[in-house]
C-alpha atoms as a PDB file:
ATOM      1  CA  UNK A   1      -1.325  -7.560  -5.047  1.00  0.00           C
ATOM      2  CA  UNK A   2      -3.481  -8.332  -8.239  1.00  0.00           C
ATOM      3  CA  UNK A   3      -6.581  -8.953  -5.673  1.00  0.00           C
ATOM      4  CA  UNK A   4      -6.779  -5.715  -4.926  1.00  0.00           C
ATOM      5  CA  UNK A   5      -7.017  -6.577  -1.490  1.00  0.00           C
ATOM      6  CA  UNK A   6     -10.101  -8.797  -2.023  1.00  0.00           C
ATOM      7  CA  UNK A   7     -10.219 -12.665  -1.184  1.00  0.00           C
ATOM      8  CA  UNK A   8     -13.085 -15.138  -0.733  1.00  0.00           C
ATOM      9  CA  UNK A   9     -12.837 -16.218   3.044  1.00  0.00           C
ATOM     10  CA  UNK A  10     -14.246 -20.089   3.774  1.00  0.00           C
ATOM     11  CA  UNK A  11     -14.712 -19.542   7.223  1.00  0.00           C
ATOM     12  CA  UNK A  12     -13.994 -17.335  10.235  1.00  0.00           C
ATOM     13  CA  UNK A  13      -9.846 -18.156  10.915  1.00  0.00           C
ATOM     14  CA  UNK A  14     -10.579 -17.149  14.593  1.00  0.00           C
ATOM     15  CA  UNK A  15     -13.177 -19.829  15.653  1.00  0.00           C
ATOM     16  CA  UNK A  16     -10.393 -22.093  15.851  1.00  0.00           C
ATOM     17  CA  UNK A  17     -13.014 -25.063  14.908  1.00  0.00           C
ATOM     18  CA  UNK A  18     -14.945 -25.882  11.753  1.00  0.00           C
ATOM     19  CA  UNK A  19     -15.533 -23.835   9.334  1.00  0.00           C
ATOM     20  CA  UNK A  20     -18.903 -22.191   9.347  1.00  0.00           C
ATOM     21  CA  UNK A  21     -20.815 -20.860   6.513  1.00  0.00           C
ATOM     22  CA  UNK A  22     -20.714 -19.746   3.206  1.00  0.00           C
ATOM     23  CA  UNK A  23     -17.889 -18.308   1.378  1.00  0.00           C
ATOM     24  CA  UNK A  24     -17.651 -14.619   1.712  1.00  0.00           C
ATOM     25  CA  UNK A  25     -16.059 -11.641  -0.325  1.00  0.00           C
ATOM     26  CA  UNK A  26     -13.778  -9.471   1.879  1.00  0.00           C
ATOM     27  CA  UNK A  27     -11.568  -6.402   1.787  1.00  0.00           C
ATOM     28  CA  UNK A  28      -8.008  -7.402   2.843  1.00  0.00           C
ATOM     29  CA  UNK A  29      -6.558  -3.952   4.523  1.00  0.00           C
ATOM     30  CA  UNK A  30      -3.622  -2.489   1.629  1.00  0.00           C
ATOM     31  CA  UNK A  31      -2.621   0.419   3.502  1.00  0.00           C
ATOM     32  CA  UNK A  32      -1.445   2.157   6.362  1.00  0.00           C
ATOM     33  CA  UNK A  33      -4.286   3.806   8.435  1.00  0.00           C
ATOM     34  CA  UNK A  34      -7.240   1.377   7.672  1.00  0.00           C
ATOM     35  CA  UNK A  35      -7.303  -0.631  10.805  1.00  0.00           C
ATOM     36  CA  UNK A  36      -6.778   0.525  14.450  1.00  0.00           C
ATOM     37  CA  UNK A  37      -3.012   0.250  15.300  1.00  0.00           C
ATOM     38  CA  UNK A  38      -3.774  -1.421  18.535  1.00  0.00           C
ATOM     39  CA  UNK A  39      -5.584  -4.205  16.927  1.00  0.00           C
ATOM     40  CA  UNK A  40      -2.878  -4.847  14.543  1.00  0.00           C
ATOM     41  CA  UNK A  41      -0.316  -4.879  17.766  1.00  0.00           C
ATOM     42  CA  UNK A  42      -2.803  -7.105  19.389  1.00  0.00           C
ATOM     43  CA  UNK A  43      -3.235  -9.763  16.567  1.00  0.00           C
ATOM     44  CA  UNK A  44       0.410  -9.853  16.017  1.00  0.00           C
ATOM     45  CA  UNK A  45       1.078 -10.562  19.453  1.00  0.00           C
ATOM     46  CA  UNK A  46      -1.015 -13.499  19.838  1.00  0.00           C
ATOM     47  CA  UNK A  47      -0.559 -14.951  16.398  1.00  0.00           C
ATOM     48  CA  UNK A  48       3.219 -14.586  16.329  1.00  0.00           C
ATOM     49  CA  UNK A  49       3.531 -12.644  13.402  1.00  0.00           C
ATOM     50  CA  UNK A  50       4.971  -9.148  12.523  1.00  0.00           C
ATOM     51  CA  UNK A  51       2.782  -6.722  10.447  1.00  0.00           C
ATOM     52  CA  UNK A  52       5.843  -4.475  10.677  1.00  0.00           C
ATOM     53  CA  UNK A  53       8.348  -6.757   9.322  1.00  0.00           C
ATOM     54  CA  UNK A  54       5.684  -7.832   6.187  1.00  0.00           C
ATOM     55  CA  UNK A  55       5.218  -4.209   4.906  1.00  0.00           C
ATOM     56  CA  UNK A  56       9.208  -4.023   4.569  1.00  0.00           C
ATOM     57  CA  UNK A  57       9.543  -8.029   2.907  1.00  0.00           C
ATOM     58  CA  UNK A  58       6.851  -6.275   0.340  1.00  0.00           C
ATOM     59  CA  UNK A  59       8.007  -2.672  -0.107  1.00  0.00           C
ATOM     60  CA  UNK A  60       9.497  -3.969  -3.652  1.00  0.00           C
ATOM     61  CA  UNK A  61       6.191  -5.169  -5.223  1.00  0.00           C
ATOM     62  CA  UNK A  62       4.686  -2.840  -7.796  1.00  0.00           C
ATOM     63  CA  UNK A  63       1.132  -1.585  -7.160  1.00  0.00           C
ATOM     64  CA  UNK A  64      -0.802  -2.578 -10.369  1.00  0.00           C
ATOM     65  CA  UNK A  65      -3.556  -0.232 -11.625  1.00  0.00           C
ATOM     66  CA  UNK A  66      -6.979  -0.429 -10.439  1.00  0.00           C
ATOM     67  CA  UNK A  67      -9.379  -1.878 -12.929  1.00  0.00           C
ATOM     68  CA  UNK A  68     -12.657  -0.229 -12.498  1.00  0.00           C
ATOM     69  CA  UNK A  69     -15.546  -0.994 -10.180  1.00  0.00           C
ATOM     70  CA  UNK A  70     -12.772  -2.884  -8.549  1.00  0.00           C
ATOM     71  CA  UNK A  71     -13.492  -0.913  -5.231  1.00  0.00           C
ATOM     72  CA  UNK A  72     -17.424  -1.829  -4.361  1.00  0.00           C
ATOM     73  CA  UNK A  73     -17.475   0.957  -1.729  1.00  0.00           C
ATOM     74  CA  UNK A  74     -16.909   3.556  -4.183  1.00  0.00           C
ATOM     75  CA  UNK A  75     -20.708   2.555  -6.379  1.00  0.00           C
ATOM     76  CA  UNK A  76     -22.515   1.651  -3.293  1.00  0.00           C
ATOM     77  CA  UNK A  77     -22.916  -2.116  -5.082  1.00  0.00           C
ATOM     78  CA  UNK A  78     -21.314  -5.264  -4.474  1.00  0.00           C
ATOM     79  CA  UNK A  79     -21.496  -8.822  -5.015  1.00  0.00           C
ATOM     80  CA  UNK A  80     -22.701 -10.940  -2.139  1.00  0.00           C
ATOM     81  CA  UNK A  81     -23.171 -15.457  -1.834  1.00  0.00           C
ATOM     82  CA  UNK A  82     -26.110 -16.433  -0.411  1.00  0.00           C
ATOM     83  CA  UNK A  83     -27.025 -20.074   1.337  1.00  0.00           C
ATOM     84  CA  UNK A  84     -29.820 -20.877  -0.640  1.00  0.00           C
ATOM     85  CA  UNK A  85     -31.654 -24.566  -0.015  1.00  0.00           C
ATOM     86  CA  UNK A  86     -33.088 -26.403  -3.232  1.00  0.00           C
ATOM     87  CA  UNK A  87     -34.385 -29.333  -4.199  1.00  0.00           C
ATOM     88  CA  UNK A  88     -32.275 -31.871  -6.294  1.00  0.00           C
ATOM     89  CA  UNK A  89     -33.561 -33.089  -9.819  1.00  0.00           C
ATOM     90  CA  UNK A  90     -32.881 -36.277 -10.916  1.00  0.00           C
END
């Protein structure tokens, strides 16, 4: 809960192989209503897991305050890693 629904992914967790890329900052969905319905059905089904049955293990935990600029969409800025090549200094 204190990510605010934000995590650094390290690679895709559906190419099943390894992990490509750099790091990057994602939105974790924190509510009802912010992804297609189907899609959740779908993922649950073929992971095994129950999106209903997590929502009611975590209806006790407290939603903390949002600390501002917390939500990028909300400026129009975010923060973004890059793959950048240099050379190396001895």
């Amino acid at each position: 809960m204190t990510t605010y629904g934000k995590t650094f992914h390290t690679w895709q967790y559906d190419r099943d192989d390894f992990p490509y890329g750099i790091p990057q900052l994602m939105m974790g969905l924190t509510r009802d209503g912010q992804a297609n319905e189907a899609l959740v059905d779908d993922r649950d089904h073929r992971l095994g897991v129950s999106a209903w049955r997590k929502r009611q293990d975590r209806a006790d935990i407290p939603t903390p305050q949002v600390a501002p600029g917390a939500n990028s969409w909300e400026s129009g800025h975010t923060v973004q890693t890059r793959l950048q090549e240099l050379d190396l200094t001895r």
